[in-house]
C-alpha atoms as a PDB file:
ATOM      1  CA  UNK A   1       0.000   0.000   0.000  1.00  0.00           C
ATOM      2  CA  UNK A   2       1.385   3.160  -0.909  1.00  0.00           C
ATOM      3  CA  UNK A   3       1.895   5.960   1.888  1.00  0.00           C
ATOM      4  CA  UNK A   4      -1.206   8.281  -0.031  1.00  0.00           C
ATOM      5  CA  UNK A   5      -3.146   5.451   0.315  1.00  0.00           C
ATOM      6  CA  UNK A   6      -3.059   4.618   3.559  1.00  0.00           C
ATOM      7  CA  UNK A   7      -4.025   8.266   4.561  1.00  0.00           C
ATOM      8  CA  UNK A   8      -7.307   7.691   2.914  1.00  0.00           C
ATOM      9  CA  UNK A   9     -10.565   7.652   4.861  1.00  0.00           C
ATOM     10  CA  UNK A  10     -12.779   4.763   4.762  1.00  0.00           C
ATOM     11  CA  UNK A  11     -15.523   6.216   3.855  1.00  0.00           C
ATOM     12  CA  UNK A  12     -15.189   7.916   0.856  1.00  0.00           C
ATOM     13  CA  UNK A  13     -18.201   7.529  -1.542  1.00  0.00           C
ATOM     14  CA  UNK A  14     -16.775   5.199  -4.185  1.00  0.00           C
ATOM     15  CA  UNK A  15     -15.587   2.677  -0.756  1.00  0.00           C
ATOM     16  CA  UNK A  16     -18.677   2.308   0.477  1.00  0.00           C
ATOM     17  CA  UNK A  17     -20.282  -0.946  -0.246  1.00  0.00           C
ATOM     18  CA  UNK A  18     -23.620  -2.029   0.340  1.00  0.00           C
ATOM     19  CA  UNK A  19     -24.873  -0.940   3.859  1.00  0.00           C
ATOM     20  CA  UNK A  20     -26.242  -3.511   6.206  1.00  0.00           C
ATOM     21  CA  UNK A  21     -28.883  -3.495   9.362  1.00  0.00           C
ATOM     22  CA  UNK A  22     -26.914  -4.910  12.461  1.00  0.00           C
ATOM     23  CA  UNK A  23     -28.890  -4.038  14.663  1.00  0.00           C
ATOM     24  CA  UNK A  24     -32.121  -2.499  16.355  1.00  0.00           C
ATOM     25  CA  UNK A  25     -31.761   0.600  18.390  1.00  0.00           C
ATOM     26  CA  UNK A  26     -34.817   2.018  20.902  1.00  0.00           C
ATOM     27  CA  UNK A  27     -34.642   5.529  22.026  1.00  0.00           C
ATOM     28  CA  UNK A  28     -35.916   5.765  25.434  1.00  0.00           C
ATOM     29  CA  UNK A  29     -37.793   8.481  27.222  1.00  0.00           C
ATOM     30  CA  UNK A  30     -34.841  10.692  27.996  1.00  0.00           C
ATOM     31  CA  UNK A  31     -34.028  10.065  24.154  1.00  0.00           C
ATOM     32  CA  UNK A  32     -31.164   8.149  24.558  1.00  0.00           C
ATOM     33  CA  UNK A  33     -30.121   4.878  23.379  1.00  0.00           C
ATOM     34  CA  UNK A  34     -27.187   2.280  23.337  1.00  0.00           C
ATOM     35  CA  UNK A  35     -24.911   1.127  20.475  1.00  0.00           C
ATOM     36  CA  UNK A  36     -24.552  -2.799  20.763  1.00  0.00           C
ATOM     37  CA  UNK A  37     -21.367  -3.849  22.317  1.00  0.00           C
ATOM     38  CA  UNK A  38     -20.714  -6.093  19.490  1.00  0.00           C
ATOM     39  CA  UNK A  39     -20.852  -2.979  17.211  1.00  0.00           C
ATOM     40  CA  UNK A  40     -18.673  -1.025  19.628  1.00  0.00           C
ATOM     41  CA  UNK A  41     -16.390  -3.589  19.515  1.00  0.00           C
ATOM     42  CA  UNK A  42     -16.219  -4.007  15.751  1.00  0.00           C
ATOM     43  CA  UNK A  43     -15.475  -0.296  15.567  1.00  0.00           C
ATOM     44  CA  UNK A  44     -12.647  -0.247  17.915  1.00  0.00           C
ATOM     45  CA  UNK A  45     -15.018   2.490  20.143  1.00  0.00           C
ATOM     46  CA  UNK A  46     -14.158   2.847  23.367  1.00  0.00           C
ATOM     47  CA  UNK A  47     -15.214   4.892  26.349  1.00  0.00           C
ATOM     48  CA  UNK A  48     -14.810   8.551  26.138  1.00  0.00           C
ATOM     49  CA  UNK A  49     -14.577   8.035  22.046  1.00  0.00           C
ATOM     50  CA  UNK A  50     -16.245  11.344  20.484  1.00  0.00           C
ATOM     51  CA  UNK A  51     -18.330  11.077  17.540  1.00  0.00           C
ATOM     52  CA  UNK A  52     -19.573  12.914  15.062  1.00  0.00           C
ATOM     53  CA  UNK A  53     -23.799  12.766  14.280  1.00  0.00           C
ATOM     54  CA  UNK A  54     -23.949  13.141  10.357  1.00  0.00           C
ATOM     55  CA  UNK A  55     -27.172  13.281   8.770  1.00  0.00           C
ATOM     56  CA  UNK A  56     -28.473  13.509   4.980  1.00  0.00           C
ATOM     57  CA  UNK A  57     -31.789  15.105   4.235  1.00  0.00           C
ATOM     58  CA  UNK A  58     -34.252  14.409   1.576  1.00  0.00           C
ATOM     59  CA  UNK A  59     -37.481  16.665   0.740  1.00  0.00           C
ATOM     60  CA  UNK A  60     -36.594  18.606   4.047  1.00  0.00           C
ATOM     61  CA  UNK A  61     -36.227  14.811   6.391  1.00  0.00           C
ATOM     62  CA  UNK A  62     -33.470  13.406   7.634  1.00  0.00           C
ATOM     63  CA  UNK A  63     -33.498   9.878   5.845  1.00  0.00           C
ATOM     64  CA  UNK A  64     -29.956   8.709   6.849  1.00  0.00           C
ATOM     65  CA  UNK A  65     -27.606   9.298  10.348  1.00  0.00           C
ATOM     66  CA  UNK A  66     -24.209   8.494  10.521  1.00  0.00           C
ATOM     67  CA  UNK A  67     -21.955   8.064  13.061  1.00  0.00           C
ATOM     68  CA  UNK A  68     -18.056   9.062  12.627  1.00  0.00           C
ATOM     69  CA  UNK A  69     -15.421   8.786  14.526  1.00  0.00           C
ATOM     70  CA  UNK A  70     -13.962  12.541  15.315  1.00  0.00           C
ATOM     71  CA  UNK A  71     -10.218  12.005  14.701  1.00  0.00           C
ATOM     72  CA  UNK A  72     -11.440  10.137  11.272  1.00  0.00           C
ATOM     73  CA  UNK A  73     -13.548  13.336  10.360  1.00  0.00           C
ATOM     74  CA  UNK A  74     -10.645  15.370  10.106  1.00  0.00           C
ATOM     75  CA  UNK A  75      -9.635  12.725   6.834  1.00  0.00           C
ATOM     76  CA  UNK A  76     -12.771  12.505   5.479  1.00  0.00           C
ATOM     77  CA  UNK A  77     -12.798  16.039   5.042  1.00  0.00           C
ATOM     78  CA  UNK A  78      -9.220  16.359   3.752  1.00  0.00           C
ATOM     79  CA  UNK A  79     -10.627  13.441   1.011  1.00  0.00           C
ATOM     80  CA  UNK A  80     -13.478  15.412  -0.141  1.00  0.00           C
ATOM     81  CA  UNK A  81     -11.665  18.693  -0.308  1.00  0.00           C
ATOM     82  CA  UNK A  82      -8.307  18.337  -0.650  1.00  0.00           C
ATOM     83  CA  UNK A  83      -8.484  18.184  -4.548  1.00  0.00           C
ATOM     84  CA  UNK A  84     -11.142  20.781  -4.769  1.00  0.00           C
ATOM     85  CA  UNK A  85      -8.724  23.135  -2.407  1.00  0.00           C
ATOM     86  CA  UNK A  86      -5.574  22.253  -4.770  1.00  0.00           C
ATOM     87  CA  UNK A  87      -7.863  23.324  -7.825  1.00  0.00           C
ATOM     88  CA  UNK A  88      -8.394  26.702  -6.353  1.00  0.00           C
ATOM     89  CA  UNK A  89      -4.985  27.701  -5.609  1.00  0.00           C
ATOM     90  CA  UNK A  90      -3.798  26.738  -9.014  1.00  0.00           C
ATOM     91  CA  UNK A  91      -5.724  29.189 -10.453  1.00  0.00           C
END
């Protein structure tokens, strides 16, 4: 793996394969709810782990949230607009 590609997020649109359910959340009455320690576990998040709520909207509703690990948000964003900065400074 070359060292630009390792510095590449995850979750760039064209790596993102086919989304799955794994699991069932329930919001209680103080609105909160709990991630599934088998999904914790699968994404390495551990106690005091800040992340990022990301939502799309569609006709004015949220259809989709997202959770994202904060340090990883920082790479995400370079991804998206790193190019588009480079662009603008060329000209």
């Amino acid at each position: 793996m070359t060292k630009n590609n390792e510095k590449k997020s995850c979750c760039t649109p064209a790596q993102l394969g086919c989304c799955k359910v794994e699991s069932i959340l329930t919001v209680d009455e103080r609105g909160q709810m709990v991630l599934p320690k088998e999904i914790r576990d699968k994404a390495k998040i551990r106690p005091g782990d800040k992340l990022a709520v990301v939502n799309w909207e569609k006709d004015g509703e949220v259809c989709c949230i997202s959770l994202v690990k904060v340090e990883k948000l920082a790479d995400i964003v370079k991804d998206m607009l790193g190019p588009v900065i480079k662009d603008i400074m060329e000209i």
